[in-house]
N, C-alpha and C. Protein backbone atom coordinates (compact mmCIF):
# COMPACT_ATOMS: atom_id res chain seq x y z
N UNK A 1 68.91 130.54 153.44
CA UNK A 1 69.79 130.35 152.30
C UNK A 1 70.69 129.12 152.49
N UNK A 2 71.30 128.46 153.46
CA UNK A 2 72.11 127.77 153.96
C UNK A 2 70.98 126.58 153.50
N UNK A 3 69.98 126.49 154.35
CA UNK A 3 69.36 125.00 154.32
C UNK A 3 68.96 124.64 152.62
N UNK A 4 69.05 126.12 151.66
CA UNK A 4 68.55 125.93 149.95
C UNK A 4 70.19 124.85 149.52
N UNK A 5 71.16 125.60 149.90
CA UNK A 5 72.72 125.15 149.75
C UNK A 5 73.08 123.86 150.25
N UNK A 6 72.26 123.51 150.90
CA UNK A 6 72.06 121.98 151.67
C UNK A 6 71.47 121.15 150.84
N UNK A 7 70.36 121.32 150.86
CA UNK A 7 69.28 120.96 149.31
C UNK A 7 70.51 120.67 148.26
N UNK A 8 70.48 121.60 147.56
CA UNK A 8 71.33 121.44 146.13
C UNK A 8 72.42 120.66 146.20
N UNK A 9 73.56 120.96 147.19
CA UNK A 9 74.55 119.81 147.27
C UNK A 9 73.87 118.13 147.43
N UNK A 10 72.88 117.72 148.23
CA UNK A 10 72.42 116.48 148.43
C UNK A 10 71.84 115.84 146.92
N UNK A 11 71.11 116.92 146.35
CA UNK A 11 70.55 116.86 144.90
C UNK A 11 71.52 116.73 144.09
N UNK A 12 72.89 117.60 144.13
CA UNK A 12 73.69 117.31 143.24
C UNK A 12 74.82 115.71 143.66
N UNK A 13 74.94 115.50 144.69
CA UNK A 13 75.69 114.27 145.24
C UNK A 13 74.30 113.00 144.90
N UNK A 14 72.96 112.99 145.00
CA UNK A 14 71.96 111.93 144.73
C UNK A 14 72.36 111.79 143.12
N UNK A 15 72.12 113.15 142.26
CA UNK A 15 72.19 112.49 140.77
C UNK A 15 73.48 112.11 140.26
N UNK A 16 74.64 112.12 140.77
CA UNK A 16 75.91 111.03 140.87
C UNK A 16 75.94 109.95 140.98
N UNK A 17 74.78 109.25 141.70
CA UNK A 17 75.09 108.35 142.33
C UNK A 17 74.71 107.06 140.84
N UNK A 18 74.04 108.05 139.67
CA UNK A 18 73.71 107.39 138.51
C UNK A 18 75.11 107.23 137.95
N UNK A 19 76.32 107.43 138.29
CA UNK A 19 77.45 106.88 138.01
C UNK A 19 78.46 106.01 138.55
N UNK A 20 77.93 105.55 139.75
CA UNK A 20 77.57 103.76 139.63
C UNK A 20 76.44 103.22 139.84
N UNK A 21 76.02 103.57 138.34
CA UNK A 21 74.65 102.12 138.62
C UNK A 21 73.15 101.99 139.05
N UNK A 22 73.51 103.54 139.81
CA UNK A 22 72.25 103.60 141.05
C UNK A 22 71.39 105.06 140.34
N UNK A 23 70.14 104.43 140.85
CA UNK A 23 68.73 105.50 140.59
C UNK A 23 69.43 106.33 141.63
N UNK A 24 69.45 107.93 140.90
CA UNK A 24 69.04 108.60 142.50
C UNK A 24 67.99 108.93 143.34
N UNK A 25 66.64 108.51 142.43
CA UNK A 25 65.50 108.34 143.41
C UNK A 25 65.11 107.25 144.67
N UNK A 26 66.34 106.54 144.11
CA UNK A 26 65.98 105.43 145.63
C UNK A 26 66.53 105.41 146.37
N UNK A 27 67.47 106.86 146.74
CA UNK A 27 68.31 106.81 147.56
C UNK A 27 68.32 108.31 148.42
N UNK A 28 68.55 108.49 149.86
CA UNK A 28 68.41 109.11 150.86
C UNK A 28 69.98 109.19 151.28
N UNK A 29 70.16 110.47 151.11
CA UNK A 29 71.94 110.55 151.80
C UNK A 29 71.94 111.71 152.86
N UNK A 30 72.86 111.26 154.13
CA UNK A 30 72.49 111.19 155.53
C UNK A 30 73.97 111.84 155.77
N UNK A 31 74.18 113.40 156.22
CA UNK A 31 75.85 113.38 156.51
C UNK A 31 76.31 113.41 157.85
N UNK A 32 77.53 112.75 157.90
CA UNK A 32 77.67 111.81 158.77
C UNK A 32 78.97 112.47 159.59
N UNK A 33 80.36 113.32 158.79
CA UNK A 33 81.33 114.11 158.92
C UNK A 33 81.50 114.76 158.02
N UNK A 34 82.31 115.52 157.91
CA UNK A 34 82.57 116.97 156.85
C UNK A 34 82.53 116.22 155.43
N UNK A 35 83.16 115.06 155.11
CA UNK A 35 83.05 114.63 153.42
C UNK A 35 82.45 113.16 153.56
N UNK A 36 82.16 112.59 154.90
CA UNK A 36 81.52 111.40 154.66
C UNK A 36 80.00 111.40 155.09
N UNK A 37 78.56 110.68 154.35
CA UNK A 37 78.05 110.22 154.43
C UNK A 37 77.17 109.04 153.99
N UNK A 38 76.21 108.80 154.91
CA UNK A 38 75.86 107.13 155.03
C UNK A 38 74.61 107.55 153.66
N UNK A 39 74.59 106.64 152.65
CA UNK A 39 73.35 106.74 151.61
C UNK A 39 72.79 105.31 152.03
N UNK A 40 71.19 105.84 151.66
CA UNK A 40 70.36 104.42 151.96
C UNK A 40 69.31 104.66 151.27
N UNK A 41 68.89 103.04 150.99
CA UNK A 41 68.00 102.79 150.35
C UNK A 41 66.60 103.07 150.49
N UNK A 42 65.96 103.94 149.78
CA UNK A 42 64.60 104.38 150.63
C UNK A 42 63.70 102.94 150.61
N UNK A 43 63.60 102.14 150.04
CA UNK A 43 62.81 100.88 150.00
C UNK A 43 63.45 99.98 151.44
N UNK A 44 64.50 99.42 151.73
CA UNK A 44 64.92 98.54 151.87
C UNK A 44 66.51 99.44 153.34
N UNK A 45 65.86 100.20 154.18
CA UNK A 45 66.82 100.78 154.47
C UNK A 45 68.26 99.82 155.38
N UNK A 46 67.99 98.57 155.40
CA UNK A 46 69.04 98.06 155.58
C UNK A 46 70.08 98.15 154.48
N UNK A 47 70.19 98.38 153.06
CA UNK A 47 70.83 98.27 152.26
C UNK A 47 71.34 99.84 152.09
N UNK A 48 72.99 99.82 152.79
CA UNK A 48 72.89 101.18 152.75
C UNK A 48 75.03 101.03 152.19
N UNK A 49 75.18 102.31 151.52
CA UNK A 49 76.51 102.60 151.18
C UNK A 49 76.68 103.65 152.52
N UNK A 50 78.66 103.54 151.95
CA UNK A 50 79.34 104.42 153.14
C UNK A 50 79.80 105.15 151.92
N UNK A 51 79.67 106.60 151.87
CA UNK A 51 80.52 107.10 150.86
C UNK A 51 81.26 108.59 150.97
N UNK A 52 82.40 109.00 150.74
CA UNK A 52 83.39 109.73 150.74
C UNK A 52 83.47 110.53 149.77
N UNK A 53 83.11 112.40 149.75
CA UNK A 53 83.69 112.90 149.37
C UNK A 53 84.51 113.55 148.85
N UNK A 54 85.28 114.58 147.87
CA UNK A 54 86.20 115.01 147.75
C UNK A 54 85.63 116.35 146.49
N UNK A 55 86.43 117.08 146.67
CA UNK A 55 86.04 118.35 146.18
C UNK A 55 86.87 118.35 144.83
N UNK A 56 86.46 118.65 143.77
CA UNK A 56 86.88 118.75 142.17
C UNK A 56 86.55 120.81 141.75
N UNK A 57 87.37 121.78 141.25
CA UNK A 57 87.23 123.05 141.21
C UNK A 57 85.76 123.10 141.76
N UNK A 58 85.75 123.04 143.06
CA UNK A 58 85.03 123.36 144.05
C UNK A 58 83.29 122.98 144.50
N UNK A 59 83.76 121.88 143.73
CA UNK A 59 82.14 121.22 143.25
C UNK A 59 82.35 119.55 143.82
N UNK A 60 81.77 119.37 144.72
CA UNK A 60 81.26 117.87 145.73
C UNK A 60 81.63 116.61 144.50
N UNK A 61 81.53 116.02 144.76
CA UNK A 61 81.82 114.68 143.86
C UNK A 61 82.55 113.68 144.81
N UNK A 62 81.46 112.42 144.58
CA UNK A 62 82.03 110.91 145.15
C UNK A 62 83.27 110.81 144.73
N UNK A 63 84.46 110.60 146.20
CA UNK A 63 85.28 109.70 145.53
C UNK A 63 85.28 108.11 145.75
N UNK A 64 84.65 107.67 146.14
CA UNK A 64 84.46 106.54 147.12
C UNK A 64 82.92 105.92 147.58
N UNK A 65 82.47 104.89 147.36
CA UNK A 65 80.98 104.56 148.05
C UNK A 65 81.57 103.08 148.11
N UNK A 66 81.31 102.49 149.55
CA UNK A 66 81.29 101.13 149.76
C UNK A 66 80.39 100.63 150.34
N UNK A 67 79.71 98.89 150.50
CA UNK A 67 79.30 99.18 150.93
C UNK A 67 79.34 99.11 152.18
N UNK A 68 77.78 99.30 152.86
CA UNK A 68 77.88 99.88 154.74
C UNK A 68 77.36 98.17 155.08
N UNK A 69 78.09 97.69 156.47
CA UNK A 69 77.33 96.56 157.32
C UNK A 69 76.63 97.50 158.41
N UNK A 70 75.73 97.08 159.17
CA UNK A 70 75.55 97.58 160.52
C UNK A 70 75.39 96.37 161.28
């Protein structure tokens, strides 16, 4: 049940990401600490955001995506 709850939050944080700009099919998000993780480009995985969580009545939502150097 945990790993379905894993699923759905990543699914629900990918189709956000259509509110800046971005397909959420071309993108792979990777967690990194409790509200931050690294999203990357499935084509091109050098091209990757850093992005930050924050919780809205109890539901995940970007507050933050910049982008990532490595």
């Amino acid at each position: 049940m945990e790993t379905f709850n894993l699923e759905l939050k990543n699914f629900q944080l990918r189709s956000e990401l259509r509110h800046f700009g971005l397909n959420p099919a071309d993108w792979s998000i990777i967690k990194l600490q409790s509200l931050s993780y690294l999203i990357k480009n499935k084509v091109d995985e050098s091209f990757s955001l850093y992005g930050q969580l924050e919780y809205k009545k109890s539901k995940p939502t970007w507050k933050s995506l910049e982008l990532a150097s490595f």
